[in-house]
Protein backbone atom coordinates (compact mmCIF):
# COMPACT_ATOMS: atom_id res chain seq x y z
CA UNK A 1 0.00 0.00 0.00
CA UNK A 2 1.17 3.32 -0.52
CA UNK A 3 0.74 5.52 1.95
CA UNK A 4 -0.94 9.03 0.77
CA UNK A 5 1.07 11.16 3.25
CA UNK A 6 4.74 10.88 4.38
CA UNK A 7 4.26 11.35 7.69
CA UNK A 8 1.25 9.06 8.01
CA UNK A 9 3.44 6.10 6.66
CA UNK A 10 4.05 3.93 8.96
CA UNK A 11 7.67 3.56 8.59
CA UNK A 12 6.56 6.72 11.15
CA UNK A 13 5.24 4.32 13.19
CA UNK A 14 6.50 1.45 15.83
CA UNK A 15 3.40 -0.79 15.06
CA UNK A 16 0.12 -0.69 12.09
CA UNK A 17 -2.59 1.28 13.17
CA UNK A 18 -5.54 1.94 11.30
CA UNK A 19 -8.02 4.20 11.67
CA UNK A 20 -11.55 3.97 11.81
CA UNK A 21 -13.35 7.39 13.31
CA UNK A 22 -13.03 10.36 15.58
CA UNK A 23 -14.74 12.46 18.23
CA UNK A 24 -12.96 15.71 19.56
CA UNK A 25 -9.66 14.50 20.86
CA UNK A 26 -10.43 11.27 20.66
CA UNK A 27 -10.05 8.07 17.40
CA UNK A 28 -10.48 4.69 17.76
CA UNK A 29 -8.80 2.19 15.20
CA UNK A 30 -10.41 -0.35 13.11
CA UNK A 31 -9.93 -3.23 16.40
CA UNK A 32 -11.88 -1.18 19.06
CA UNK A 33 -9.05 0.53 20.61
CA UNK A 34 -8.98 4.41 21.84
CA UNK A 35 -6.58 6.94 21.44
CA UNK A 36 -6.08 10.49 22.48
CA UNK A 37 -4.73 12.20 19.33
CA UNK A 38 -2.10 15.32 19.40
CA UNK A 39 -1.22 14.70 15.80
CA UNK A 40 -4.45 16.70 14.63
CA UNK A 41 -4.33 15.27 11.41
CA UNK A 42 -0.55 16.93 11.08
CA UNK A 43 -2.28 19.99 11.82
CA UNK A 44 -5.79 20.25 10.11
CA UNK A 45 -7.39 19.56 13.30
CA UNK A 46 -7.33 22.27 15.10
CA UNK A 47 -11.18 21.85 16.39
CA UNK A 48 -11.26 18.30 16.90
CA UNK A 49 -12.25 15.57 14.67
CA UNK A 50 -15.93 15.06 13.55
CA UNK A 51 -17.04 18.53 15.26
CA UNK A 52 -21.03 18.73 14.28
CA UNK A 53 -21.21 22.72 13.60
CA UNK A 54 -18.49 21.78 10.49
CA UNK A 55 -19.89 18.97 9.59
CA UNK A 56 -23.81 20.89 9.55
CA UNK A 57 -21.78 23.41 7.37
CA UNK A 58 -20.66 20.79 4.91
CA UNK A 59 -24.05 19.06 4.67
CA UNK A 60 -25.94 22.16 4.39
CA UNK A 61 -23.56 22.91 1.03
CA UNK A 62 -24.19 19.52 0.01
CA UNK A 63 -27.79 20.20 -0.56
CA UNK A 64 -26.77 22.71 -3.08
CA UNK A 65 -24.37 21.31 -4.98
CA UNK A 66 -20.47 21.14 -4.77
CA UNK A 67 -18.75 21.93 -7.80
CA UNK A 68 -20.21 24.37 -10.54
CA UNK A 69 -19.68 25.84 -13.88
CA UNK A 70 -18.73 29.52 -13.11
CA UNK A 71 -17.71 31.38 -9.85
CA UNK A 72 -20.35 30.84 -6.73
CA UNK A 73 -21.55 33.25 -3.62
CA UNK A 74 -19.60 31.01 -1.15
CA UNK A 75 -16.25 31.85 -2.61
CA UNK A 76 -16.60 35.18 -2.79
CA UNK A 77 -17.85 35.08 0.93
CA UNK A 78 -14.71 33.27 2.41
CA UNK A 79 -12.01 35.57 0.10
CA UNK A 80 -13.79 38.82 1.79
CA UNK A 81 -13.71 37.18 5.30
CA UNK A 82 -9.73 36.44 4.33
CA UNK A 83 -9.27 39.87 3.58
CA UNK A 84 -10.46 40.61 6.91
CA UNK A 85 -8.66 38.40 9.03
CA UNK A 86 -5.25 37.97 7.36
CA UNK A 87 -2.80 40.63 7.34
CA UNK A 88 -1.78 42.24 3.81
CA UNK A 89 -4.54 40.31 2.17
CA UNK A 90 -6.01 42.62 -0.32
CA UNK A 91 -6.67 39.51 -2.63
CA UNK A 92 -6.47 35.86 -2.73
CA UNK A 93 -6.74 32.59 -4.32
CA UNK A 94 -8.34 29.23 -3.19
CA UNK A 95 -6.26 26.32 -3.87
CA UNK A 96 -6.62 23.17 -2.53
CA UNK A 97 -3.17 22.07 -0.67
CA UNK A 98 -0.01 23.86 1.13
CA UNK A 99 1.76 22.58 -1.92
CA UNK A 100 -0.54 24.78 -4.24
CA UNK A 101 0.00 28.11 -2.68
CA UNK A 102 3.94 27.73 -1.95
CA UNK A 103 4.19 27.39 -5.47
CA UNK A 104 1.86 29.84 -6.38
CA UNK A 105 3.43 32.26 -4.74
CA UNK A 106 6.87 31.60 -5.76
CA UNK A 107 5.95 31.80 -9.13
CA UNK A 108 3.99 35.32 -8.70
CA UNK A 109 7.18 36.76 -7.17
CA UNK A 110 9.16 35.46 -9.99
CA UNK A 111 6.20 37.31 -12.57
CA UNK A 112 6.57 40.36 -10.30
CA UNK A 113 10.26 40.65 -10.01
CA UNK A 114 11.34 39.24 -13.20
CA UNK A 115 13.99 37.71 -10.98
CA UNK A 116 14.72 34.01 -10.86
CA UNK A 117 16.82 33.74 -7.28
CA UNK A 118 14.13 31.91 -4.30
CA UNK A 119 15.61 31.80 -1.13
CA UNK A 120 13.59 29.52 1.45
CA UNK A 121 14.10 27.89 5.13
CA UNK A 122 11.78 25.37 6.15
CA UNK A 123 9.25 22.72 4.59
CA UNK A 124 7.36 23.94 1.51
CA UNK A 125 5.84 21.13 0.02
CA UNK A 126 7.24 18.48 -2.80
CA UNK A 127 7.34 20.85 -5.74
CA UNK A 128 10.60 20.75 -7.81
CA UNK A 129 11.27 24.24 -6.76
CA UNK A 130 11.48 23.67 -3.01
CA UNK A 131 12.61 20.04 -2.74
CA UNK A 132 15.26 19.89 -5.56
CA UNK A 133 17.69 20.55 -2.89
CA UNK A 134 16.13 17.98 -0.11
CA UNK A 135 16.54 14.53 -0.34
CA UNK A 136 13.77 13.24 -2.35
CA UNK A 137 15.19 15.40 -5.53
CA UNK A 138 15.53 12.47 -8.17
CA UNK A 139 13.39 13.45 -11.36
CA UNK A 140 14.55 17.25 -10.86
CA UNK A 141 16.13 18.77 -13.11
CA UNK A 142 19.34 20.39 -11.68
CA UNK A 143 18.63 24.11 -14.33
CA UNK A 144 15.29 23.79 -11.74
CA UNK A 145 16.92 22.86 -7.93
CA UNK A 146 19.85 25.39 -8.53
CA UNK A 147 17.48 28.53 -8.35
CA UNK A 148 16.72 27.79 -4.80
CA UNK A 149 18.72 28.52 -2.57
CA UNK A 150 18.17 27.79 1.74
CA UNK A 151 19.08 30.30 4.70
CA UNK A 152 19.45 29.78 8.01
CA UNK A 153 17.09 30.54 10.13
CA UNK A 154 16.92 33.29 13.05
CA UNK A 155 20.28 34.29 11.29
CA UNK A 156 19.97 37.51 9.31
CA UNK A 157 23.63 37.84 8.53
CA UNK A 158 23.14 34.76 6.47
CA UNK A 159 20.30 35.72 5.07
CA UNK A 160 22.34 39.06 3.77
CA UNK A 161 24.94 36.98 2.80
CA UNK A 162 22.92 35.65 0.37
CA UNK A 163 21.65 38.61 -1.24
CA UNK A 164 25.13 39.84 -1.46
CA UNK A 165 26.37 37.12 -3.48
CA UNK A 166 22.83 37.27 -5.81
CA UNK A 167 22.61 40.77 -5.55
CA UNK A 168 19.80 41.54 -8.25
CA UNK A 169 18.67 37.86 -9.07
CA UNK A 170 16.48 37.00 -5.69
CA UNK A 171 12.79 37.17 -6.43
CA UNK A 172 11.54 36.00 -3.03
CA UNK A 173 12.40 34.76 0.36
CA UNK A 174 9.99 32.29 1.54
CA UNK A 175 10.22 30.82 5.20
CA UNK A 176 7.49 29.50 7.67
CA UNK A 177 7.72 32.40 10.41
CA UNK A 178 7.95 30.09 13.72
CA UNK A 179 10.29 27.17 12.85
CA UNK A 180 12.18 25.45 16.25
CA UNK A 181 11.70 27.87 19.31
CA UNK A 182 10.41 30.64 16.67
CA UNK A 183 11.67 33.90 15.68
CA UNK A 184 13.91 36.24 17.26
CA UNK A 185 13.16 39.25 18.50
CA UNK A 186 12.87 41.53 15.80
CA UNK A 187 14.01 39.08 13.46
CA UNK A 188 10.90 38.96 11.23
CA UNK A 189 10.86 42.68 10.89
CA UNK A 190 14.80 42.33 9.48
CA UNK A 191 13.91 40.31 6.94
CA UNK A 192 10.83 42.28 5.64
CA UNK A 193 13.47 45.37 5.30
CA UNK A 194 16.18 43.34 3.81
CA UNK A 195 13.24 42.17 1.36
CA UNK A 196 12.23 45.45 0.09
CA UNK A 197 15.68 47.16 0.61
CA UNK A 198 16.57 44.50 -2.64
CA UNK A 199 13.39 44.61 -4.21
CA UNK A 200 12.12 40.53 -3.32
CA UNK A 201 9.15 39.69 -2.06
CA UNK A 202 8.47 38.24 1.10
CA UNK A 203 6.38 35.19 1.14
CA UNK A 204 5.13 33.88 5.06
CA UNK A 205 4.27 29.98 4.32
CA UNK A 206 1.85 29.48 6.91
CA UNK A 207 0.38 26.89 6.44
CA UNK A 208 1.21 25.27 9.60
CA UNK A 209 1.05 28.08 11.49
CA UNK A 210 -2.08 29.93 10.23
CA UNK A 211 -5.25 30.01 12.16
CA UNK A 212 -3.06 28.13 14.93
CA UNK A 213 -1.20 30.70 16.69
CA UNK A 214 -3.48 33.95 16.02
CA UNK A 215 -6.81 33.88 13.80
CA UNK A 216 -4.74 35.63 11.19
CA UNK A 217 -1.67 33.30 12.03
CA UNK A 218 1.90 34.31 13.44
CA UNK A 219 1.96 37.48 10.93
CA UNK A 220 -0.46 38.73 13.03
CA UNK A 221 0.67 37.20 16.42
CA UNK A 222 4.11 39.08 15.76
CA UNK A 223 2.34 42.33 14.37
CA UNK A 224 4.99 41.83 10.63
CA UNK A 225 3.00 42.09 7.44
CA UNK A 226 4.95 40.20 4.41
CA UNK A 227 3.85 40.50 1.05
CA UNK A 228 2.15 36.75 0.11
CA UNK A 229 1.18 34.56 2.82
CA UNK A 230 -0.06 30.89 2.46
CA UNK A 231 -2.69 29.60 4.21
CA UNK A 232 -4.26 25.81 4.82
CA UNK A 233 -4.74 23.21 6.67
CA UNK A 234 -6.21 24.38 10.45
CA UNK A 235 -8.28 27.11 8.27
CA UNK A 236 -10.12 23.41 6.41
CA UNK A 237 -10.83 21.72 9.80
CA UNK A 238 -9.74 18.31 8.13
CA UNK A 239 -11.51 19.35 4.51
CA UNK A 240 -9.05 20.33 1.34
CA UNK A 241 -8.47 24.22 1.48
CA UNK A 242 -5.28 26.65 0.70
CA UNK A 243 -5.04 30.22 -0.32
CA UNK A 244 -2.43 31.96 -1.44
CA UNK A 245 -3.08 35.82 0.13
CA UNK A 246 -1.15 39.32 -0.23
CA UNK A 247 -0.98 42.51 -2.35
CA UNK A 248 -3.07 42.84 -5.05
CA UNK A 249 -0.66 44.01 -7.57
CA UNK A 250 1.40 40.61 -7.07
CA UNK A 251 -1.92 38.48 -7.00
CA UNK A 252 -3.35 40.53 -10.05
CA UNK A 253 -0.85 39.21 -12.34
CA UNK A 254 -3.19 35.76 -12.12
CA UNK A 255 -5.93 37.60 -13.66
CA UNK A 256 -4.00 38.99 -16.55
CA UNK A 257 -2.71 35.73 -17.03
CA UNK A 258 1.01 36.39 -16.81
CA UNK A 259 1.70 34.01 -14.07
CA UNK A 260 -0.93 31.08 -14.90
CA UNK A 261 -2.00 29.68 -12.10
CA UNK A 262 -5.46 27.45 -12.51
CA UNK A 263 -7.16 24.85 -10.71
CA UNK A 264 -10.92 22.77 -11.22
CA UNK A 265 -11.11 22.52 -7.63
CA UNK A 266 -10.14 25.84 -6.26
CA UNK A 267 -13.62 26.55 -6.06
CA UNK A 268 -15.19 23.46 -4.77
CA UNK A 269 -17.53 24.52 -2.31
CA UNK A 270 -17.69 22.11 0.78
CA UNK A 271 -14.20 22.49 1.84
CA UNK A 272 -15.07 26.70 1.68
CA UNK A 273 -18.02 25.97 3.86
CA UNK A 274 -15.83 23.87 6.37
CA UNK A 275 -13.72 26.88 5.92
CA UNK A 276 -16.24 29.81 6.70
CA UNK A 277 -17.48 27.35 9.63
CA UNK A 278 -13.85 27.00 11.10
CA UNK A 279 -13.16 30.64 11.14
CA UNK A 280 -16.47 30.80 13.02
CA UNK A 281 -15.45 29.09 15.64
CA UNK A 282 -12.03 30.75 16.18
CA UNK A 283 -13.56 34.08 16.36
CA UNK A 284 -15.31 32.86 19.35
CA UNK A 285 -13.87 34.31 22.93
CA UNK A 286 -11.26 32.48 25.02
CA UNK A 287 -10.22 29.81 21.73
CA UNK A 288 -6.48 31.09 21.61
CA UNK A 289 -6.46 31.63 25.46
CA UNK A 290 -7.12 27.73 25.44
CA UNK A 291 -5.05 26.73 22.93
CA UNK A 292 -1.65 28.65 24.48
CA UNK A 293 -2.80 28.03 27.80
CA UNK A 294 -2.76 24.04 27.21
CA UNK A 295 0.23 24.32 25.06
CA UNK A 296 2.33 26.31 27.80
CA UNK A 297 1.24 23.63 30.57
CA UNK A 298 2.57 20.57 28.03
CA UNK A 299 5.60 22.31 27.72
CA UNK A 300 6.41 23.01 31.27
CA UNK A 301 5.42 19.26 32.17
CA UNK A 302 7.59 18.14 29.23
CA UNK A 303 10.44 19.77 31.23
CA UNK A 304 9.45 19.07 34.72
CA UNK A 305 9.95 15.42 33.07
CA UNK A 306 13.25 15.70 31.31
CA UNK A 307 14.76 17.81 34.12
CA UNK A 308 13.79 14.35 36.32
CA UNK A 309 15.17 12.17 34.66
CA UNK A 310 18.31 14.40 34.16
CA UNK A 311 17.74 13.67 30.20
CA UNK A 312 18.94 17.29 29.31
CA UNK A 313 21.81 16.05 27.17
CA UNK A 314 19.46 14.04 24.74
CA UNK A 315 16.09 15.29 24.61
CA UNK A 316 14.96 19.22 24.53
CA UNK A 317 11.73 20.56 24.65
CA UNK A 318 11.11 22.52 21.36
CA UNK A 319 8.14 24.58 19.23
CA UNK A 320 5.70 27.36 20.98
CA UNK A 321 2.77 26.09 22.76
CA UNK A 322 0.18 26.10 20.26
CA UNK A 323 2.56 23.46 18.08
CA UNK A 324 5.27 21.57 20.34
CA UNK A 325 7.24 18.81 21.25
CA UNK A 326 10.66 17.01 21.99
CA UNK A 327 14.09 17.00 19.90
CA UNK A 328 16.22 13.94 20.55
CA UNK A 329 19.69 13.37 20.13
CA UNK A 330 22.33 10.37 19.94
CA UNK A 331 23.60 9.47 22.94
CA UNK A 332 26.16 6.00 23.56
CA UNK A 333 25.02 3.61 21.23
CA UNK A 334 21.32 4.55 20.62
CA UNK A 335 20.86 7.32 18.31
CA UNK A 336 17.90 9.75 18.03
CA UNK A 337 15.70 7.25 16.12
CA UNK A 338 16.19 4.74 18.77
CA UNK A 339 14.81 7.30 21.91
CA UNK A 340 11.90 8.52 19.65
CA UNK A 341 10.64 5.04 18.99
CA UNK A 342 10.48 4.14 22.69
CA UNK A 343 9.12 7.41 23.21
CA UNK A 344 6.37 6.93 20.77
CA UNK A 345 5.76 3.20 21.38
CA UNK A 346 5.28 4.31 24.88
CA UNK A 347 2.77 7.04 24.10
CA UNK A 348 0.65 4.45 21.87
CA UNK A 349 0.84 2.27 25.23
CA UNK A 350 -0.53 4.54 27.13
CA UNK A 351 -3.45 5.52 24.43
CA UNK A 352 -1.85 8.36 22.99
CA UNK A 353 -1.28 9.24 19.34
CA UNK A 354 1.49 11.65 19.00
CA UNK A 355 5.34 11.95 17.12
CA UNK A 356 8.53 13.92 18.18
CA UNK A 357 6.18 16.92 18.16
CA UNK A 358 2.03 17.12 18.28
CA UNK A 359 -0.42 19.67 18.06
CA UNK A 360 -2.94 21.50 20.83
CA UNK A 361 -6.62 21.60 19.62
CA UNK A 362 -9.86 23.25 20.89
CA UNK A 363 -11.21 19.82 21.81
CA UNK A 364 -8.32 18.83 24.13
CA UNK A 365 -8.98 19.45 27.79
CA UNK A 366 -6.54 20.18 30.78
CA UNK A 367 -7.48 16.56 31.73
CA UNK A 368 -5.45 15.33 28.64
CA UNK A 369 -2.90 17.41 29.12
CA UNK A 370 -1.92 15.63 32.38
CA UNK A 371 -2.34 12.82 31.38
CA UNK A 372 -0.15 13.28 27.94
CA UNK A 373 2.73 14.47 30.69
CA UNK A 374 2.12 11.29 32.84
CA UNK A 375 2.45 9.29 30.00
CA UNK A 376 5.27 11.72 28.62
CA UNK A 377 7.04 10.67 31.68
CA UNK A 378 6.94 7.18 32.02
CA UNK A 379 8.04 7.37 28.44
CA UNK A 380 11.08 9.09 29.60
CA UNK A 381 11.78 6.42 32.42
CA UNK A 382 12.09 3.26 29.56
CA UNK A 383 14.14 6.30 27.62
CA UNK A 384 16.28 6.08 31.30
CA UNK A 385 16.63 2.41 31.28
CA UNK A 386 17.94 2.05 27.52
CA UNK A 387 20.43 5.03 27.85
CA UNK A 388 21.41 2.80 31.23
CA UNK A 389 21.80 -0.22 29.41
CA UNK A 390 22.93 1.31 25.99
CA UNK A 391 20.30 -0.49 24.28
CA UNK A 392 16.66 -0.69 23.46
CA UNK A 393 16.34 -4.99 23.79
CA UNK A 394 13.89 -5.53 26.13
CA UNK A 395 12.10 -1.98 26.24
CA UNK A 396 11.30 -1.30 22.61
CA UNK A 397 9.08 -4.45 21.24
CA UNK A 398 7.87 -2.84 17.93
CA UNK A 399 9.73 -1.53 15.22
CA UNK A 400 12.43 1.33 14.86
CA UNK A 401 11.07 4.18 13.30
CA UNK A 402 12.44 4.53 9.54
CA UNK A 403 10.92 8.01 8.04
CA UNK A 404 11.65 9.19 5.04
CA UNK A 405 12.61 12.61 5.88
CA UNK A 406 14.56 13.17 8.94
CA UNK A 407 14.77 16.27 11.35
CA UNK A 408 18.48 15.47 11.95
């Protein structure tokens, strides 16, 4: 079988586990059994699975139809409430996934500048553009992976660096605003005014981080504007829906057709009613409170855990409450791969679905929160007795985890 995402593979995995249905923060595979998921989906579930006012939404479209011939009400009606609720966004277009709008936007910078130079830092989907120089880059042509270039993150002076040595030729820096421990202070704001000081654009990739950190994601949690931003996943609540948002001028170059950019599905209307109905909810009072609130109290319990166990020197808290988790490292014998399997195995164990990192949603409750770090931290006590014996025999019983990509 071949698994439809990466990261739901189960080379990601120390045992099979298929799902059957969810409920809030709850799914239950196809044998009976219950888990407590922080994986969200990877990051579309930021209300919980199966929540009824989203699902009403949905149905309520499906009485009137879902895909039509020319341009509907509903679309219109989400790209105004975008405008509203996500900085810069004088105009937009509906796309389908993260993939979509990353390369959307690369390509309108590259229309707008006339340059061909795309510097990036951090995960923008599979196009030949972004993972030409990743692992994964057979079938790409090199005249393709050589125009992008990545930076290092929370580092300006390498960022400047690069426009030194392309001085003229970058069209666009592209980075997902809160990658490890997120930006630093003032750091966001430096790259905006090395951007326009050299004429790029500045594209926020947000799809991870939109809707979760702010309503109008972490360009409006740390008050900087860039010039494109893409949006998906939380904004769907589990249904099929990107945008690619900004300055009109850039995005205008769509309608004249300079930079094509066309999809069937762009406008299909039950993922923009899950939309509109999402966007509902988080305008409601107290939902980021919640989420940050419950994020914060994982993290310090993660700690209180690691600092216990006197783990420091292999495993780190990392990530902002909203989106967190762990880092491993190699230690002895055992390296990274080793402590995150026994980690995870653990987790599954105890009824809990979650990787290296995991994800905070409305539905979760301070009730699983304590019990994720009571679980956390027996995990960490097998994690004790391997590093002790410089070897997993005996405490891991599934398999290794072998993913694709790796974070080291």
């Amino acid at each position: 079988m071949h698994y439809q995402t990466y990261s739901k593979g189960m080379r990601y995995f120390t045992r099979d586990i298929m799902l059957d249905h969810g409920k809030g923060s709850r799914v239950w595979d196809t044998e009976g059994n219950e888990y407590c998921d922080f994986t969200c989906a990877l990051g579309p579930g930021l209300t919980g699975h199966n929540d009824v006012r989203i699902n009403t939404a949905i149905e309520k479209q499906l009485k009137k139809g879902i895909s039509f011939s020319t341009p509907t009400q509903i679309e219109q009606d989400l790209c105004r409430k975008l405008t509203k609720i996500i900085p810069g966004c004088e105009a937009c277009k509906l796309m389908k996934n993260g993939k979509d709008v990353t390369t959307a936007a690369v390509k309108l910078a590259r229309a707008y500048t006339g340059r061909d130079i795309v510097l990036k830092a951090g995960y923008h989907g599979w196009d030949d553009w972004t993972i030409g120089i990743e692992p994964g880059a057979k079938g790409i042509p090199f005249g393709t992976s050589n125009l992008t270039k990545k930076f290092k993150y929370n580092d300006i002076d390498d960022l400047k660096s690069w426009f030194d040595g392309y001085n003229g030729r970058i069209a666009a820096v592209i980075l997902e605003p809160v990658m490890e421990n997120g930006p630093k202070n003032g750091y966001l704001l430096a790259i905006k005014e090395l951007c326009h000081k050299n004429g790029a654009v500045l594209i926020f990739d947000e799809v991870v981080t939109g809707a979760r950190f702010a309503l109008g994601g972490a360009a409006e949690y740390y008050g900087v504007t860039p010039d494109l931003t893409c949006i998906g996943k939380a904004y769907g609540g589990g249904m099929p829906i990107s945008a690619v948002c900004g300055r009109r001028d850039i995005l205008n170059l769509i309608d004249t057709g300079e930079a094509f950019i066309s999809t069937t599905f762009g406008g299909e209307c039950l993922s923009i009613a899950a939309a509109l109905a999402v966007i509902e909810i988080l305008e409601q009072p107290g939902t980021y409170e919640h989420i940050w609130s419950l994020g914060q109290t994982m993290l310090d319990g993660l700690q209180q855990a690691i600092n216990f166990y006197s783990l420091n020197d292999c495993i780190s808290t990392i990530g902002m409450p909203p989106h967190n988790g762990l880092k491993f490292s190699d230690i002895g014998k055992l390296d990274y791969l080793d402590l995150l399997s026994i980690y995870e195995e653990k987790m599954l164990n105890s009824g809990i679905i979650v990787s290296d990192t995991g994800f905070v949603s409305l539905s979760h409750s301070k009730d699983d929160i304590d019990y994720f770090v009571l679980s956390a931290g027996k995990a960490m006590g097998d994690i004790c007795r391997a590093i002790e014996q410089d070897s997993t025999e005996g405490i891991l019983f599934g398999r290794k985890i072998s993913p694709v990509f790796k974070r080291h």
